[in-house]
N, C-alpha and C. Protein backbone atom coordinates (compact mmCIF):
# COMPACT_ATOMS: atom_id res chain seq x y z
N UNK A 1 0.85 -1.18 0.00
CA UNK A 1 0.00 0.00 0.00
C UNK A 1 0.89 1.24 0.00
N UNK A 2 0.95 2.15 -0.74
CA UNK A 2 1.42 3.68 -0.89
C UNK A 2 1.49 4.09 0.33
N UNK A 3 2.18 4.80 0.62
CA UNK A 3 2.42 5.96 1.91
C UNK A 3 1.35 6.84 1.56
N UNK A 4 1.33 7.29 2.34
CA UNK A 4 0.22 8.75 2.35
C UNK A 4 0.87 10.04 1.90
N UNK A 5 1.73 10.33 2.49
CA UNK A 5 2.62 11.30 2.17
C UNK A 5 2.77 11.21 0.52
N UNK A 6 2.39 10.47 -0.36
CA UNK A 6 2.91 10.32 -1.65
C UNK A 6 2.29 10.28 -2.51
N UNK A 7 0.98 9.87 -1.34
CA UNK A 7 -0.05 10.03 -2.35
C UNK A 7 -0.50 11.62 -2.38
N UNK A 8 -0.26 12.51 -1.19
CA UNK A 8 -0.67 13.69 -1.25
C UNK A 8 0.41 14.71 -2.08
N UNK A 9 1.51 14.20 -1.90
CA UNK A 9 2.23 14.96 -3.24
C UNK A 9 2.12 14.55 -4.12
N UNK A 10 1.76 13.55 -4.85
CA UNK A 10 1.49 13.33 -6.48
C UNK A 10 0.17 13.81 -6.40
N UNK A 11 -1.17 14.52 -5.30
CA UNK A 11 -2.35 14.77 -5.83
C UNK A 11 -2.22 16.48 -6.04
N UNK A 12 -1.00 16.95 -4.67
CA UNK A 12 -1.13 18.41 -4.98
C UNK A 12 -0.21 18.50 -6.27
N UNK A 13 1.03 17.86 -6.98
CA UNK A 13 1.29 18.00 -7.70
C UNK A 13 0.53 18.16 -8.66
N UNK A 14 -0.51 17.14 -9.12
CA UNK A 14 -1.78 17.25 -10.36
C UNK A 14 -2.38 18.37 -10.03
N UNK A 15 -3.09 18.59 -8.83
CA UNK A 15 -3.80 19.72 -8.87
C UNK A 15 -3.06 21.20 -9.23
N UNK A 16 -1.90 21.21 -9.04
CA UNK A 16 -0.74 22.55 -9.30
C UNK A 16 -1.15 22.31 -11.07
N UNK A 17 -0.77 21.20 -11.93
CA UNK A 17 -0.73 21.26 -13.10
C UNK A 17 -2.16 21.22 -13.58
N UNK A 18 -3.41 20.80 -13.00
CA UNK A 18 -4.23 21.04 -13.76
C UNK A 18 -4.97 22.81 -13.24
N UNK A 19 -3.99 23.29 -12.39
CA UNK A 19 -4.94 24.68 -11.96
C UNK A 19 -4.16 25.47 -13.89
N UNK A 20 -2.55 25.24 -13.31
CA UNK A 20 -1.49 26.19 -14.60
C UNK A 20 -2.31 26.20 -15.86
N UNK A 21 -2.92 24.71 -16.09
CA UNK A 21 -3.37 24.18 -17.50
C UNK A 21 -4.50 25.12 -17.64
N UNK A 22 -5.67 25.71 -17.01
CA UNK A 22 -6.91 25.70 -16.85
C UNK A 22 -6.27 27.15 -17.18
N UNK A 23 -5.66 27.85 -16.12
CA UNK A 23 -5.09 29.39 -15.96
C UNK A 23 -4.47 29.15 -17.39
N UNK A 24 -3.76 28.92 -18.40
CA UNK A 24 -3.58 29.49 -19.16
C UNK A 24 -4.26 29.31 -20.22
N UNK A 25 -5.14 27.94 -20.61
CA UNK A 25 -6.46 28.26 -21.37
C UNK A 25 -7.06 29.34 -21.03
N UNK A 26 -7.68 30.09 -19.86
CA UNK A 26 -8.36 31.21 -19.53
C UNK A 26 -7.61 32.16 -20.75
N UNK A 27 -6.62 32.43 -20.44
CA UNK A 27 -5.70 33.43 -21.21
C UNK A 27 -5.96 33.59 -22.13
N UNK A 28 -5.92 32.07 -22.63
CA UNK A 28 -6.18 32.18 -24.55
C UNK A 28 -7.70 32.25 -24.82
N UNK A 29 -8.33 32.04 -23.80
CA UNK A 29 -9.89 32.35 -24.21
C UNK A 29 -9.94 33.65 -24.24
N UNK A 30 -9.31 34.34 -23.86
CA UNK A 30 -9.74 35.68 -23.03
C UNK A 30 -8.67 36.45 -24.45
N UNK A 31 -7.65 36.22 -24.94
CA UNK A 31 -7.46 36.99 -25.79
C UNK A 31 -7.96 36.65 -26.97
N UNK A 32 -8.55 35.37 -27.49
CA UNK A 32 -9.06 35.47 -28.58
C UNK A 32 -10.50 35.25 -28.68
N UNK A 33 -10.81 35.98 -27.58
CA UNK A 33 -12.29 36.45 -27.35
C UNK A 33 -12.01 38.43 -27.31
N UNK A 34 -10.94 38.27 -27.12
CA UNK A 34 -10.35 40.22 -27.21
C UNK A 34 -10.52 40.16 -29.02
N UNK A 35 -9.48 39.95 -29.36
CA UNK A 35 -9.72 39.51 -30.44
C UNK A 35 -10.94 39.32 -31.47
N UNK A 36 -12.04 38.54 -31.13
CA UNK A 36 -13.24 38.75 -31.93
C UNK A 36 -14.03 40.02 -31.45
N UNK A 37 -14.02 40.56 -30.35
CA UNK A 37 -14.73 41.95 -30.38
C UNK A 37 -13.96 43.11 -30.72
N UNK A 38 -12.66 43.03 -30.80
CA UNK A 38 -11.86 43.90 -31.92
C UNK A 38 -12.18 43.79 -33.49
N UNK A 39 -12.73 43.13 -34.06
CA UNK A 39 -12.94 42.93 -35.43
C UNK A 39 -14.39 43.22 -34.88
N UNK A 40 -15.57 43.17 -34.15
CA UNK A 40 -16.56 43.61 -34.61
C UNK A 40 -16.98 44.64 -33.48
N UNK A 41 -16.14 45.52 -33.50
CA UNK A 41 -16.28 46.99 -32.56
C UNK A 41 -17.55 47.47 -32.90
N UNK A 42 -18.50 47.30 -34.54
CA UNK A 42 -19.88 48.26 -34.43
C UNK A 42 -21.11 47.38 -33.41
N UNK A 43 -20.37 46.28 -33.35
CA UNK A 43 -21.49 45.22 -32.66
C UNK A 43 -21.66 45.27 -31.39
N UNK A 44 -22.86 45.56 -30.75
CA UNK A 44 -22.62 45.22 -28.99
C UNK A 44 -22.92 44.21 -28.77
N UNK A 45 -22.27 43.78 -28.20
CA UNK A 45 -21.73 41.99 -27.81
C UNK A 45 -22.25 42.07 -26.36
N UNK A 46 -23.26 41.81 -26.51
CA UNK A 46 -24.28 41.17 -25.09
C UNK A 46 -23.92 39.93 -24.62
N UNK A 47 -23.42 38.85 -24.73
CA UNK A 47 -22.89 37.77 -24.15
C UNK A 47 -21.31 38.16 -24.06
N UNK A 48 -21.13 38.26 -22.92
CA UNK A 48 -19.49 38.19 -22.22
C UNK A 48 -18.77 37.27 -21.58
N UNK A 49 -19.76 36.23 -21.53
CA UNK A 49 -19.31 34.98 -21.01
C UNK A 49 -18.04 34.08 -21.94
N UNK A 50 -17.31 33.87 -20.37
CA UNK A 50 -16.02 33.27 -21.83
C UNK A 50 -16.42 31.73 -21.88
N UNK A 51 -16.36 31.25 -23.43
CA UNK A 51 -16.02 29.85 -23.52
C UNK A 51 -15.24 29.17 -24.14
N UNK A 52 -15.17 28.61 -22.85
CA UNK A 52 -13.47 27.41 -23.52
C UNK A 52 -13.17 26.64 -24.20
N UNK A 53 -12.73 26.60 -25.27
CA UNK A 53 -12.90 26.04 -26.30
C UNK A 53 -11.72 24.53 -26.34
N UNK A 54 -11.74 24.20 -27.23
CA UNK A 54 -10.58 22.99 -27.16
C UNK A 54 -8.89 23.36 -27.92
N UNK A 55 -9.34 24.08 -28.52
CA UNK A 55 -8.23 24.98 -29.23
C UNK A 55 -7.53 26.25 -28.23
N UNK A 56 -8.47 26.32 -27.39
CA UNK A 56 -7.51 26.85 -26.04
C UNK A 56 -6.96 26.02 -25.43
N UNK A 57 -7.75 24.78 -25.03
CA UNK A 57 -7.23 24.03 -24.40
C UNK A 57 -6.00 23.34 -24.61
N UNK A 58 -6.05 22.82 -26.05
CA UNK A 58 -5.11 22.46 -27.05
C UNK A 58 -3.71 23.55 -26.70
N UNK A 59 -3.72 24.56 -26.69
CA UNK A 59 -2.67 25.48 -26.76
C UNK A 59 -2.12 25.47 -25.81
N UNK A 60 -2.69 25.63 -24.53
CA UNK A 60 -2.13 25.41 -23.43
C UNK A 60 -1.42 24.17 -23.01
N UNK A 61 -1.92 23.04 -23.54
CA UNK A 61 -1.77 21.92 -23.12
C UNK A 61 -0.10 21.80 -23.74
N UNK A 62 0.09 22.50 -25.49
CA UNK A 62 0.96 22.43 -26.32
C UNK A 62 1.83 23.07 -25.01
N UNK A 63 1.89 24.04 -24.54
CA UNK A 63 3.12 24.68 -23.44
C UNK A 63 3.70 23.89 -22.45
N UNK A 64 3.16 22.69 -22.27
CA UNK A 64 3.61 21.99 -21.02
C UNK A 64 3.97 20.30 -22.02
N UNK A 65 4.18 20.70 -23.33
CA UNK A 65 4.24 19.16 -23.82
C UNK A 65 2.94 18.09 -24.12
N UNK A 66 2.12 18.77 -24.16
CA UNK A 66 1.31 17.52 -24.32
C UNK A 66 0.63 18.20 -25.32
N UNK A 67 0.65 17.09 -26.31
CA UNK A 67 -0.19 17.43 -27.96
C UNK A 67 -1.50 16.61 -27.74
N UNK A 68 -2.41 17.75 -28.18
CA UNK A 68 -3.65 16.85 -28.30
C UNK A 68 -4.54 17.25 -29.45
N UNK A 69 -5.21 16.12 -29.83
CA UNK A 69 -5.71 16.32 -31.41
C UNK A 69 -7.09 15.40 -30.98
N UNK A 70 -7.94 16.23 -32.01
CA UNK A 70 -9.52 15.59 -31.75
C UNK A 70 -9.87 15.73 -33.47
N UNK A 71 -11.19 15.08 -33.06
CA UNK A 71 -11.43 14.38 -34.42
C UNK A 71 -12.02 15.31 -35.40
N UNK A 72 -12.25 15.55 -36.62
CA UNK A 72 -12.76 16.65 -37.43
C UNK A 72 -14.41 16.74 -37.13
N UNK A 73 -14.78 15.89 -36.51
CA UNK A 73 -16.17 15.66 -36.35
C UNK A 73 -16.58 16.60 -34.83
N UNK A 74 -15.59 16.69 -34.20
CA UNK A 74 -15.56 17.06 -32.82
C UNK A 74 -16.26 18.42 -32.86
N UNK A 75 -17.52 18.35 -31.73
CA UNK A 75 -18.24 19.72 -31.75
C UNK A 75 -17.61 20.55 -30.72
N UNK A 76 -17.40 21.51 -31.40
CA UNK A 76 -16.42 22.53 -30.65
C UNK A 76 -17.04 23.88 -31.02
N UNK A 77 -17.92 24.34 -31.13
CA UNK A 77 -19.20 25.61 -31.32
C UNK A 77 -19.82 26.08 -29.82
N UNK A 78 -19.71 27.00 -29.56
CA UNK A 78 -20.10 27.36 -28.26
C UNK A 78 -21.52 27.40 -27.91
N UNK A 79 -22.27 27.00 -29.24
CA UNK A 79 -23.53 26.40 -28.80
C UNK A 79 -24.04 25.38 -28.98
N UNK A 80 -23.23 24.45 -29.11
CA UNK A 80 -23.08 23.01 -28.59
C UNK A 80 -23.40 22.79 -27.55
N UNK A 81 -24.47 22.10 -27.40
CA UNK A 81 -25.08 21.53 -25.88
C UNK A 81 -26.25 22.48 -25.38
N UNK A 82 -26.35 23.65 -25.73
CA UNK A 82 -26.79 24.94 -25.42
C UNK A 82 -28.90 24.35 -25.72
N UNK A 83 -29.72 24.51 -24.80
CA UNK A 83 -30.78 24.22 -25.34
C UNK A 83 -31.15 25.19 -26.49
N UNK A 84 -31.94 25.20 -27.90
CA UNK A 84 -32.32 25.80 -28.93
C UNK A 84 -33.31 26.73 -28.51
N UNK A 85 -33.93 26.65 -27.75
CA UNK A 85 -34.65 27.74 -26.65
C UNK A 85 -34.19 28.62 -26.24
N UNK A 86 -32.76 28.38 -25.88
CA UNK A 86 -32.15 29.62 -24.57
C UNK A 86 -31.04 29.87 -25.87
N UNK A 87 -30.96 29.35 -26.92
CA UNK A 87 -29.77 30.37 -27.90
C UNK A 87 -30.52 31.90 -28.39
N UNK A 88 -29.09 32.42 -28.42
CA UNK A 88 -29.37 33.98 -28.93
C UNK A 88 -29.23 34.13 -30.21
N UNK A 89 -29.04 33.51 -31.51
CA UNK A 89 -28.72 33.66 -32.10
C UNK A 89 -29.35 34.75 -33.53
């Protein structure tokens, strides 16, 4: 059976790497969400909510070594999942 002690540093270790991972997806959501309301400055952009996409995720993930690739089929649209009721579109 594992020590305890070892198991709590390999869990705060993960949790340190999945906070970094999360914190720098934010980043990339957040600038290339700057980004799309710079190209449409006449528009008022009533939804400010950021969403995280996998291509943030992807990027971030690329900074720490780990490549990740999803399938061309993969729904990655921020209104994916979203009920057709509650979209703004």
């Amino acid at each position: 059976m594992p020590d305890g002690r070892l198991i709590r540093l390999v869990s705060v270790a993960t949790q340190k790497f999945v906070a970094e991972v999360a914190s720098d997806a934010l980043q990339h959501c957040k600038a290339r969400q700057a980004a799309v309301v710079k190209d449409k400055r006449d528009k008022q952009q009533k939804d400010k909510r950021l969403i995280l996409t996998m291509d943030d995720l992807s990027k971030s993930l690329c900074e720490y070594g780990v490549n990740v690739k999803h399938q061309e089929y993969f729904a990655d649209s921020p209104s994916t999942g979203i009920d057709p009721a509650s979209r703004e579109e």
